[in-house]
C-alpha atoms as a PDB file:
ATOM      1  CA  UNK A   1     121.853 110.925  86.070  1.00  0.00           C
ATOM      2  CA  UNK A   2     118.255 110.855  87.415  1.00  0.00           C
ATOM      3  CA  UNK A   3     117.496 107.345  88.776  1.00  0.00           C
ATOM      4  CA  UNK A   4     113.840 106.082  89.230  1.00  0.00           C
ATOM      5  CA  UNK A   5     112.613 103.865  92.070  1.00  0.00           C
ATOM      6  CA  UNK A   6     109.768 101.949  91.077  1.00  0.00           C
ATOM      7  CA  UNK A   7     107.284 103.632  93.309  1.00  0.00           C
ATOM      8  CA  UNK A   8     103.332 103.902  93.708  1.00  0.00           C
ATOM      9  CA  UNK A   9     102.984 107.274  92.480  1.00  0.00           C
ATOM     10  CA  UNK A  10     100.060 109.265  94.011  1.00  0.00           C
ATOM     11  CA  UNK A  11      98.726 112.199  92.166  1.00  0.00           C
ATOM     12  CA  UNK A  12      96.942 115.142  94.443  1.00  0.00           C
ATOM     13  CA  UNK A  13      94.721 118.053  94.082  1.00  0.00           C
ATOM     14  CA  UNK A  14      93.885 120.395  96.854  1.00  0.00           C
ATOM     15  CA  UNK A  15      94.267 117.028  98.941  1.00  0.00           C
ATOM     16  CA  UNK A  16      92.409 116.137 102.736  1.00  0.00           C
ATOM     17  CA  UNK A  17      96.200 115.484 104.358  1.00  0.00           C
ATOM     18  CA  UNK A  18      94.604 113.933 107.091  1.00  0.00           C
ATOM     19  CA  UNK A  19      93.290 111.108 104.131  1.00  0.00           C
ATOM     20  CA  UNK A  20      96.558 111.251 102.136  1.00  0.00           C
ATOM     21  CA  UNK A  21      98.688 110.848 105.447  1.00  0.00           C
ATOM     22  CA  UNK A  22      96.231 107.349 106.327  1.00  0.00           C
ATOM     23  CA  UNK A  23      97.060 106.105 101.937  1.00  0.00           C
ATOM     24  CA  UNK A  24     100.401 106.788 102.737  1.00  0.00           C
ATOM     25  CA  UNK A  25     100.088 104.592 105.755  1.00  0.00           C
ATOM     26  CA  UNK A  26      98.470 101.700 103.991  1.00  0.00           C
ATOM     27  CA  UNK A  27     101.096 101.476 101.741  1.00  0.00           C
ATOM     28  CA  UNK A  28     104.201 101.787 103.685  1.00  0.00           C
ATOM     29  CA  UNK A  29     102.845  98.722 105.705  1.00  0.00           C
ATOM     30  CA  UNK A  30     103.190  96.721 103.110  1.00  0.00           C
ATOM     31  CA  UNK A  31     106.840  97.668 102.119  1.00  0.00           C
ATOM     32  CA  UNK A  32     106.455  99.342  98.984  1.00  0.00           C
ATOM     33  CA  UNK A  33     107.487 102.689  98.102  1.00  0.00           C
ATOM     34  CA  UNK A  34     105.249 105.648  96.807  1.00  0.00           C
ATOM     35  CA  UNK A  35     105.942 109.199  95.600  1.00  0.00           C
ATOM     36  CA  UNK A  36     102.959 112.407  95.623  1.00  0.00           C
ATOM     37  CA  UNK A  37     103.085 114.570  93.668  1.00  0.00           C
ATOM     38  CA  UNK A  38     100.155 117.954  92.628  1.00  0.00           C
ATOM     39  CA  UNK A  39      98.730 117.902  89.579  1.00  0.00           C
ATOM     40  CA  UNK A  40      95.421 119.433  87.624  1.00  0.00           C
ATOM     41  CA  UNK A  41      92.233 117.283  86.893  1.00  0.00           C
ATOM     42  CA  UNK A  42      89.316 115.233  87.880  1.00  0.00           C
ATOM     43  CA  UNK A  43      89.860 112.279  90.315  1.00  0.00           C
ATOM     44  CA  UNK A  44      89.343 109.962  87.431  1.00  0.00           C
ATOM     45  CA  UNK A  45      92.224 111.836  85.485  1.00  0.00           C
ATOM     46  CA  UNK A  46      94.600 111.937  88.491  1.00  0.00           C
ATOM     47  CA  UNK A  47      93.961 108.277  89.546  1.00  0.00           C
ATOM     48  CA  UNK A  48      94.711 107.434  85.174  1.00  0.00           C
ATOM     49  CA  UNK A  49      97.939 109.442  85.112  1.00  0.00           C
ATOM     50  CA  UNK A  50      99.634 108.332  88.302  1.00  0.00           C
ATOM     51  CA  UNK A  51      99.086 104.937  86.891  1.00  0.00           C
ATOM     52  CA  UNK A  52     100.445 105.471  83.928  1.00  0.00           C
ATOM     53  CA  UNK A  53     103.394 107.039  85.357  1.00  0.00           C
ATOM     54  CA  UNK A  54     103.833 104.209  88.282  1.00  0.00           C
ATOM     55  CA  UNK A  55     106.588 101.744  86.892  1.00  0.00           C
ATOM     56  CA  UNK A  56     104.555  99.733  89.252  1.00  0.00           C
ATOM     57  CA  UNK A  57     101.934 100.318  87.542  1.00  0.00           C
ATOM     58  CA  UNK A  58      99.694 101.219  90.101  1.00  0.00           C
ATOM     59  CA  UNK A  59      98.338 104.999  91.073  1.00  0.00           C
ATOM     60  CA  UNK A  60      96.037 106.927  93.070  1.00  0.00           C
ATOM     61  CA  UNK A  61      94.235 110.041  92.375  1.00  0.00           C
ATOM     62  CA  UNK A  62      93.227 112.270  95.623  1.00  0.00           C
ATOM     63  CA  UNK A  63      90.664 115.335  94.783  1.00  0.00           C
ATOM     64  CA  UNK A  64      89.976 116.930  97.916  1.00  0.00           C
ATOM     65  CA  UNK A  65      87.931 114.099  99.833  1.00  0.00           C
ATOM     66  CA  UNK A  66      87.798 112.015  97.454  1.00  0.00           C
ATOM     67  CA  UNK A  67      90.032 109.175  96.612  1.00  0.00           C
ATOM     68  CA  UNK A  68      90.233 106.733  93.675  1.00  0.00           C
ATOM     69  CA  UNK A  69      92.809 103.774  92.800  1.00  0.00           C
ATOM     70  CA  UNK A  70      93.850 102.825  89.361  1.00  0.00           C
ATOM     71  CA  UNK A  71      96.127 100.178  87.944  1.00  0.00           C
ATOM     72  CA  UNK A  72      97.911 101.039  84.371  1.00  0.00           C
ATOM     73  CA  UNK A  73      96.215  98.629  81.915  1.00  0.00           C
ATOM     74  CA  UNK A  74      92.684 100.041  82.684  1.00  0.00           C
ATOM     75  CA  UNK A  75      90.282 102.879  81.280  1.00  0.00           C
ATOM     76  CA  UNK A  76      90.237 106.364  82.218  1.00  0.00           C
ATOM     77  CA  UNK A  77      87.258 106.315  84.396  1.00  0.00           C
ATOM     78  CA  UNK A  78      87.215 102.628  85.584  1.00  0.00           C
ATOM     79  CA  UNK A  79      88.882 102.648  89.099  1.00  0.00           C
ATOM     80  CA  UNK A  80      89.517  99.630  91.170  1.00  0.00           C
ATOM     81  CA  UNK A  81      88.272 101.366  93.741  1.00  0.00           C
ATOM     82  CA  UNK A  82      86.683 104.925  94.420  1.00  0.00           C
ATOM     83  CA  UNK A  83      85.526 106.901  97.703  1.00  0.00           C
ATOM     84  CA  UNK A  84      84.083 109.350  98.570  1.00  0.00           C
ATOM     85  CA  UNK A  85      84.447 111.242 101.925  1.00  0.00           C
ATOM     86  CA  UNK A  86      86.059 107.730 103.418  1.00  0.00           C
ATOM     87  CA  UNK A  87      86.957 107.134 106.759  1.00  0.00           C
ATOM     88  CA  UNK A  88      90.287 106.731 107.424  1.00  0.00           C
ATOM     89  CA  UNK A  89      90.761 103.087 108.071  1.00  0.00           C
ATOM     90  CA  UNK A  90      89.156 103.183 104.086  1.00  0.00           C
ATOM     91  CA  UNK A  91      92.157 105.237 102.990  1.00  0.00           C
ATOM     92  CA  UNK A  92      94.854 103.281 105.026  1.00  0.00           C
ATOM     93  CA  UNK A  93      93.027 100.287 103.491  1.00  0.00           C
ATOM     94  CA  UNK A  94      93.414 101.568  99.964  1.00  0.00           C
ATOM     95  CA  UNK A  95      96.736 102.692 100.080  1.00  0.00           C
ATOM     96  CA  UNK A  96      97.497  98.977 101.347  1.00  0.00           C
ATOM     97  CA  UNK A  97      95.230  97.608  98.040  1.00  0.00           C
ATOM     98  CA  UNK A  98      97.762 100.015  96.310  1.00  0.00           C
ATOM     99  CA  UNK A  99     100.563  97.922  97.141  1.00  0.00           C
ATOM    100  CA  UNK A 100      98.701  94.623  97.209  1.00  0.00           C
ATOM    101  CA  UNK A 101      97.741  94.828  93.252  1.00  0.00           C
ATOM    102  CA  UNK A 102     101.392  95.641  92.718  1.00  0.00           C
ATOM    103  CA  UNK A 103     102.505  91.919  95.245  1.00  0.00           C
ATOM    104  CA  UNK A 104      99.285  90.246  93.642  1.00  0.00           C
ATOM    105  CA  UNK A 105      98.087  89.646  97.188  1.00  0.00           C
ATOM    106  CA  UNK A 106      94.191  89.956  97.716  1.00  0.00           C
ATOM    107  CA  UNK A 107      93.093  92.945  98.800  1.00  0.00           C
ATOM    108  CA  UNK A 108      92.044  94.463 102.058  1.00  0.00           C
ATOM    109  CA  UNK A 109      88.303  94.822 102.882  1.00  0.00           C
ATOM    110  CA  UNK A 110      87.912  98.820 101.461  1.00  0.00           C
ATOM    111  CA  UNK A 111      83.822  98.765 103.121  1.00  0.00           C
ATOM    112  CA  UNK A 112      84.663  99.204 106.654  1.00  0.00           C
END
């Protein structure tokens, strides 16, 4: 019998690991569990489907250098948050937000 955790899940394509190492980051600091996984599409596709899947109900799509969080009760295409080439107090910072939606604590500051 396959058990699942509810877990952040994080959907990657052809992914910076340096960026997806500091998302990781963010959300292990706040205590809540995540799982990547590679899949095909466009960041806003990625970011739709790992939210879907989260029984969190909160994912994150990683395309490259580019990085966009979703929750599971919005659009395709209308992330809480998207970057683009961030730094990596942006991604640890995101990951954290990750985790935060799923608490319902405000977020972190994402414009450092």
């Amino acid at each position: 019998m396959v058990v699942n955790k509810p877990t952040i899940m994080i959907y990657v394509r052809e992914p910076d690991e340096d960026l997806l190492r500091e998302v990781c980051a963010g959300i292990e600091e706040e205590g809540v569990l995540y799982q990547v996984q590679a899949h095909e599409g466009d960041l806003d596709s990625l970011a739709y489907e790992a939210a879907k899947e989260s029984m969190l109900g909160s994912g994150i799509g990683i395309h490259g250098a580019r990085l966009a969080m979703q929750m599971q009760r919005l659009p395709r295409g209308k992330n809480v948050f998207e970057l683009d080439a961030p730094s990596f107090g942006q991604c640890r910072n995101l990951g954290a937000n990750s985790a935060r939606a799923v608490k319902k604590l405000p977020f972190k500051e994402i414009s450092l």
